[in-house]
Protein backbone atom coordinates (compact mmCIF):
# COMPACT_ATOMS: atom_id res chain seq x y z
CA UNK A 1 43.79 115.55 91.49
CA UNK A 2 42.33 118.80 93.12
CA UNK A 3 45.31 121.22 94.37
CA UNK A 4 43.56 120.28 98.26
CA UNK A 5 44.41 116.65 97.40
CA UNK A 6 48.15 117.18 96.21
CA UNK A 7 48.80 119.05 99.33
CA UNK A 8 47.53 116.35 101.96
CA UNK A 9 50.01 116.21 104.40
CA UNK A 10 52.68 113.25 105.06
CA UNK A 11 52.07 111.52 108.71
CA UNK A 12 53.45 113.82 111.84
CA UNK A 13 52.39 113.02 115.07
CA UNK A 14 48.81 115.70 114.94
CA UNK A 15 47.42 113.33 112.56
CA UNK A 16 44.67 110.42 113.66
CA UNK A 17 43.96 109.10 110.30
CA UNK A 18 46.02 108.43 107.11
CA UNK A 19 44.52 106.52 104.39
CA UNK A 20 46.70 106.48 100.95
CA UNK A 21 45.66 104.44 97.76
CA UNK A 22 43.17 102.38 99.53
CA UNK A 23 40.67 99.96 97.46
CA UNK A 24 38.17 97.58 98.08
CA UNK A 25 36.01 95.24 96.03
CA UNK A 26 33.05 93.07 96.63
CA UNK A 27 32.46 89.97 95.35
CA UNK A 28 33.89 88.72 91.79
CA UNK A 29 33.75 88.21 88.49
CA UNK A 30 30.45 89.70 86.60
CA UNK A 31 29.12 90.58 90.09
CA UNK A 32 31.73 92.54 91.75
CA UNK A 33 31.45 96.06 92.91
CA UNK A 34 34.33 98.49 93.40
CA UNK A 35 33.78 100.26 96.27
CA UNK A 36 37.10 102.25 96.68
CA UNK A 37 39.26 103.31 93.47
CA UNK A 38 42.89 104.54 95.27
CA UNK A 39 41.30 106.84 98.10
CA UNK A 40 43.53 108.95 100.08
CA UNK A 41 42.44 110.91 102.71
CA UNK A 42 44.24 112.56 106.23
CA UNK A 43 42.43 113.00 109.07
CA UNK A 44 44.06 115.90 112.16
CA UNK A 45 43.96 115.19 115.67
CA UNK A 46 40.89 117.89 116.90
CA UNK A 47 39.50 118.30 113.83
CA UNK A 48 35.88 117.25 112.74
CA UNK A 49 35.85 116.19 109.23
CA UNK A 50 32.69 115.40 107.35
CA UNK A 51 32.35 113.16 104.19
CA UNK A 52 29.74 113.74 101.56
CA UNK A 53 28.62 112.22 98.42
CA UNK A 54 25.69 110.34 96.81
CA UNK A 55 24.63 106.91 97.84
CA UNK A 56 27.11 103.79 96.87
CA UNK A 57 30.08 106.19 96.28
CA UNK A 58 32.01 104.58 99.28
CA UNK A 59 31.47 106.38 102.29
CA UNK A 60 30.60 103.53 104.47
CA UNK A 61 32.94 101.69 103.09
CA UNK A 62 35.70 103.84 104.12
CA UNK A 63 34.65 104.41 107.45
CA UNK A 64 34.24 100.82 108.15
CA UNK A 65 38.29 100.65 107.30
CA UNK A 66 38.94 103.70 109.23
CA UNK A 67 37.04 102.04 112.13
CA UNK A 68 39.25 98.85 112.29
CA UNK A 69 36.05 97.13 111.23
CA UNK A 70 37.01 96.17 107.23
CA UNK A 71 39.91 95.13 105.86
CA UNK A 72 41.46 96.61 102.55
CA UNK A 73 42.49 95.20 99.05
CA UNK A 74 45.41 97.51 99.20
CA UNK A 75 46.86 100.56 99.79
CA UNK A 76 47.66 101.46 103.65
CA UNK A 77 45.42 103.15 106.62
CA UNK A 78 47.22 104.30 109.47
CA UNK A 79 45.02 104.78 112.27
CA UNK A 80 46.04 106.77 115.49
CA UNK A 81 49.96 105.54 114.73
CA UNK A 82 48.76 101.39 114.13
CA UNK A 83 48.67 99.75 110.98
CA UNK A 84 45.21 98.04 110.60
CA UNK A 85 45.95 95.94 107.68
CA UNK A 86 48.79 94.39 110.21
CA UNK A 87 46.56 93.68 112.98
CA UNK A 88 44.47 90.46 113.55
CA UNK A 89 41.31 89.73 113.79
CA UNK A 90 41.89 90.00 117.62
CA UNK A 91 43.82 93.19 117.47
CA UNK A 92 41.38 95.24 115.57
CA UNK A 93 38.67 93.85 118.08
CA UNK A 94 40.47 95.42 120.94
CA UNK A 95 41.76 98.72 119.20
CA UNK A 96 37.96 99.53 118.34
CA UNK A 97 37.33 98.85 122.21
CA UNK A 98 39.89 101.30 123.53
CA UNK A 99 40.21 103.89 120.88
CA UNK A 100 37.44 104.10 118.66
CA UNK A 101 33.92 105.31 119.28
CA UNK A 102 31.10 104.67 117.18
CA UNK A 103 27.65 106.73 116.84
CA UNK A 104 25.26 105.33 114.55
CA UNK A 105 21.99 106.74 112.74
CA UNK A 106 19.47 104.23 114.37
CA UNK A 107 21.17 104.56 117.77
CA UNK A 108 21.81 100.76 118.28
CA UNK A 109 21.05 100.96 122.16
CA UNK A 110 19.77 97.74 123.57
CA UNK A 111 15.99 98.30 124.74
CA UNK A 112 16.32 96.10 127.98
CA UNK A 113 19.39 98.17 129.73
CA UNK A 114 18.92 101.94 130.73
CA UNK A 115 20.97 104.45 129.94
CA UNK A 116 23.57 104.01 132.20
CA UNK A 117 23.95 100.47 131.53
CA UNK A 118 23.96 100.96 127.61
CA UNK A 119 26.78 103.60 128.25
CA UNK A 120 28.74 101.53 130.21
CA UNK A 121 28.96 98.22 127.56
CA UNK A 122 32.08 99.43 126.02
CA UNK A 123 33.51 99.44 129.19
CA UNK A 124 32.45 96.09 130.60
CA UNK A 125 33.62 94.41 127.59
CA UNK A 126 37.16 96.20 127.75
CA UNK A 127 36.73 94.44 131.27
CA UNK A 128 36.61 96.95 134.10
CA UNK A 129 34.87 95.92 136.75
CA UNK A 130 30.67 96.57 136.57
CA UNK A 131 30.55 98.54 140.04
CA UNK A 132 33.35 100.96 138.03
CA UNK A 133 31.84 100.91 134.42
CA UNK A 134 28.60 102.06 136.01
CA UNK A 135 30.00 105.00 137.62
CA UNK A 136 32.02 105.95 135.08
CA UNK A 137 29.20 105.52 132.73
CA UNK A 138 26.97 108.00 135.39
CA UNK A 139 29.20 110.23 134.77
CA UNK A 140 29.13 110.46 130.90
CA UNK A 141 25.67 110.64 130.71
CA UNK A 142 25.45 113.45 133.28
CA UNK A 143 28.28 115.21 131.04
CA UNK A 144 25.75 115.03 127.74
CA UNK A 145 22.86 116.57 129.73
CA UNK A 146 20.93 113.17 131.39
CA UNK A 147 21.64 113.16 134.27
CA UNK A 148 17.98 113.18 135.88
CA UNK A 149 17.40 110.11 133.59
CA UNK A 150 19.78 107.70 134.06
CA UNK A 151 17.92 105.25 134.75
CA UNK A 152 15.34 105.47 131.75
CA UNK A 153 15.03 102.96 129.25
CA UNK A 154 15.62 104.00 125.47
CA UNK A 155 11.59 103.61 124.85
CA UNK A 156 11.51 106.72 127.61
CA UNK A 157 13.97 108.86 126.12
CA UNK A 158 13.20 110.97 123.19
CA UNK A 159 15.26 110.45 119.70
CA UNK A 160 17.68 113.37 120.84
CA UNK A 161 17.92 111.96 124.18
CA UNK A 162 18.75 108.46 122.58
CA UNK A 163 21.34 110.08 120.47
CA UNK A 164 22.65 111.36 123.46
CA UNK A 165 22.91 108.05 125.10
CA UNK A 166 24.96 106.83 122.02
CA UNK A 167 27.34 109.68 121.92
CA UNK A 168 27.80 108.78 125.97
CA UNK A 169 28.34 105.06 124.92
CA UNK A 170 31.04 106.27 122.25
CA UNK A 171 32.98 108.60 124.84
CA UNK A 172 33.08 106.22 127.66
CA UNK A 173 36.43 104.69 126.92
CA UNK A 174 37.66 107.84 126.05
CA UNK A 175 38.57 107.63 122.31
CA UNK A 176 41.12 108.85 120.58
CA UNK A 177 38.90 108.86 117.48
CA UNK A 178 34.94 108.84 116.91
CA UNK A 179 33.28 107.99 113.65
CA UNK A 180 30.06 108.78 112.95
CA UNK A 181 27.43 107.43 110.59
CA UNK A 182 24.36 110.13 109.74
CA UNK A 183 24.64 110.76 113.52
CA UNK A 184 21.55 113.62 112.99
CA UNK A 185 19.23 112.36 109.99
CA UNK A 186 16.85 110.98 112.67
CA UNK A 187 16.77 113.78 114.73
CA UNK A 188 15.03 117.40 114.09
CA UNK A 189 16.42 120.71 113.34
CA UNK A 190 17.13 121.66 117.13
CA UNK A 191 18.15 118.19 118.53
CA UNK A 192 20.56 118.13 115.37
CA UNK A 193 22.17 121.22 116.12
CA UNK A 194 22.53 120.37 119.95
CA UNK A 195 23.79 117.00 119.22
CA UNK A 196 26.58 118.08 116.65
CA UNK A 197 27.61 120.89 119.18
CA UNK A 198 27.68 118.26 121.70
CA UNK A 199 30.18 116.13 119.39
CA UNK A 200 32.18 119.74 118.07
CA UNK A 201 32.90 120.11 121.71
CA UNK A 202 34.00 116.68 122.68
CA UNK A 203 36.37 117.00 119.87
CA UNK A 204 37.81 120.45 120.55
CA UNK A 205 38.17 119.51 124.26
CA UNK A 206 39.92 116.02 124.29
CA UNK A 207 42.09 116.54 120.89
CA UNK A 208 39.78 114.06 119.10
CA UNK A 209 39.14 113.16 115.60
CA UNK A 210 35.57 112.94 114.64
CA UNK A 211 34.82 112.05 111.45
CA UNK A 212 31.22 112.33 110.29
CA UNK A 213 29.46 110.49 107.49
CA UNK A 214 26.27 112.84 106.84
CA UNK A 215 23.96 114.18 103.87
CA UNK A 216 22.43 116.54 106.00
CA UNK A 217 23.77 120.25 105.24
CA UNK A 218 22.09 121.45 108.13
CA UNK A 219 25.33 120.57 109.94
CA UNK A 220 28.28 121.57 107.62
CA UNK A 221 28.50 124.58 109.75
CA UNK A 222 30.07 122.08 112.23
CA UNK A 223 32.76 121.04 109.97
CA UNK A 224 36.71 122.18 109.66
CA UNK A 225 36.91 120.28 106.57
CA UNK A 226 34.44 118.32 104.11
CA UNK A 227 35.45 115.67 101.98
CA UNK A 228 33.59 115.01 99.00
CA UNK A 229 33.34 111.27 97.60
CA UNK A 230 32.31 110.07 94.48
CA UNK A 231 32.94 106.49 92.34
CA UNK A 232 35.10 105.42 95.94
CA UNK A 233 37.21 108.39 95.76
CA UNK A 234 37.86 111.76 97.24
CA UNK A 235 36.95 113.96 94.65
CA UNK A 236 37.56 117.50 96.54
CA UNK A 237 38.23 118.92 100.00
CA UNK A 238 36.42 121.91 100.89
CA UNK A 239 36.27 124.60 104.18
CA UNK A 240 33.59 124.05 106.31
CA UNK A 241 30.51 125.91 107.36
CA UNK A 242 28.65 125.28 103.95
CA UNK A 243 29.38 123.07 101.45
CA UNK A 244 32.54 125.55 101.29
CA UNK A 245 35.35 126.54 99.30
CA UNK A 246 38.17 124.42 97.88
CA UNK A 247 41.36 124.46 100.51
């Protein structure tokens, strides 16, 4: 274990995520895969941490936990103070609807609704009333710079512009936490750079965690800390703003 591993901090009230001897395996026998090997990993309140390493080493895996959305084998995840392995099925449904936004790589935004009415789905199904979801959801896309195009439908809007739809859908219930899955390998140099200064600021503003699944090292810069996985483990933590040097 690295010397940044042996020093990850016990939970205090600053942290949003804390993940200690977690595993997971698929299926059985001859034909399982071992996703996670004993992970442990802390996540700070404001801080954006990325999480690197090759394909099949875990990463979604982990995230998917993280994001209330997988159970574990064992070990424990403590997410923003609750216990996910203790919820229900029920439970984790409505803790990802009030304190957990998601931004995806292929957007996910529903081609029939505009913008406005993508961004405000989170809140509709959390069960605020439409005529308040939609103005609430006005205002989050005017805060991520679409505010003459509220109305547009996602085949209008450029891939940046998309993205910025998404990240509007993911702040809307104002989250605690956001996790992020290759939120910029769609998107060019310049709409990459806006969109991750977009998120670096959302953080920094609102106490946030945002934790960023990414192989694109056009956007370490962004990063307090990165988290290196390999076999479904954390194999280092490193300083941000290149691939860094061990904490």
């Amino acid at each position: 274990m690295t010397a940044a591993l042996a020093e990850l901090s016990e939970p205090t009230g600053e942290l949003a995520v804390h993940c200690r001897g977690l595993t997971k395996t698929y299926g059985a026998g001859d034909a399982s895969v071992t996703a996670l090997r004993g992970l442990d990993l802390d996540v700070q309140r404001g801080e954006l941490l990325m999480v690197v390493g090759p394909s099949g080493c875990g990463k979604t895996t982990l995230i998917s936990m993280i994001g209330a959305i997988l159970g574990q084998d064992s070990g424990e995840c403590i997410v923003l103070g609750r216990d996910v392995r203790r919820m229900s099925p029920m439970e984790r449904a409505q803790f990802r609807g009030t304190s957990i936004g998601f931004v995806f790589q292929m957007f996910n935004l529903l081609p029939s609704l505009s913008a406005v009415e993508n961004v405000a789905i989170p809140l509709l199904i959390n069960g605020t009333p439409r005529p308040n979801a939609k103005t609430r959801a006005r205002e989050v896309v005017e805060a991520v710079g679409l505010g003459s195009r509220p109305n547009a439908l996602p085949g209008e809007l450029s891939g940046g512009q998309q993205q910025r739809v998404a990240i509007a859908r993911a702040l809307v219930h104002d989250p605690k936490l956001i996790v992020c899955d290759e939120p910029t390998s769609n998107l060019d140099h310049d709409t990459g750079i806006a969109v991750m200064e977009m998120l670096r600021g959302t953080g920094r503003k609102h106490d946030r965690a945002l934790i960023v699944v990414t192989h694109d090292p056009r956007i370490f810069q962004f990063a307090d800390r990165i988290a290196h996985m390999d076999d479904g483990k954390i194999i280092d933590v490193t300083s941000g703003g290149t691939l860094g040097s061990p904490l």
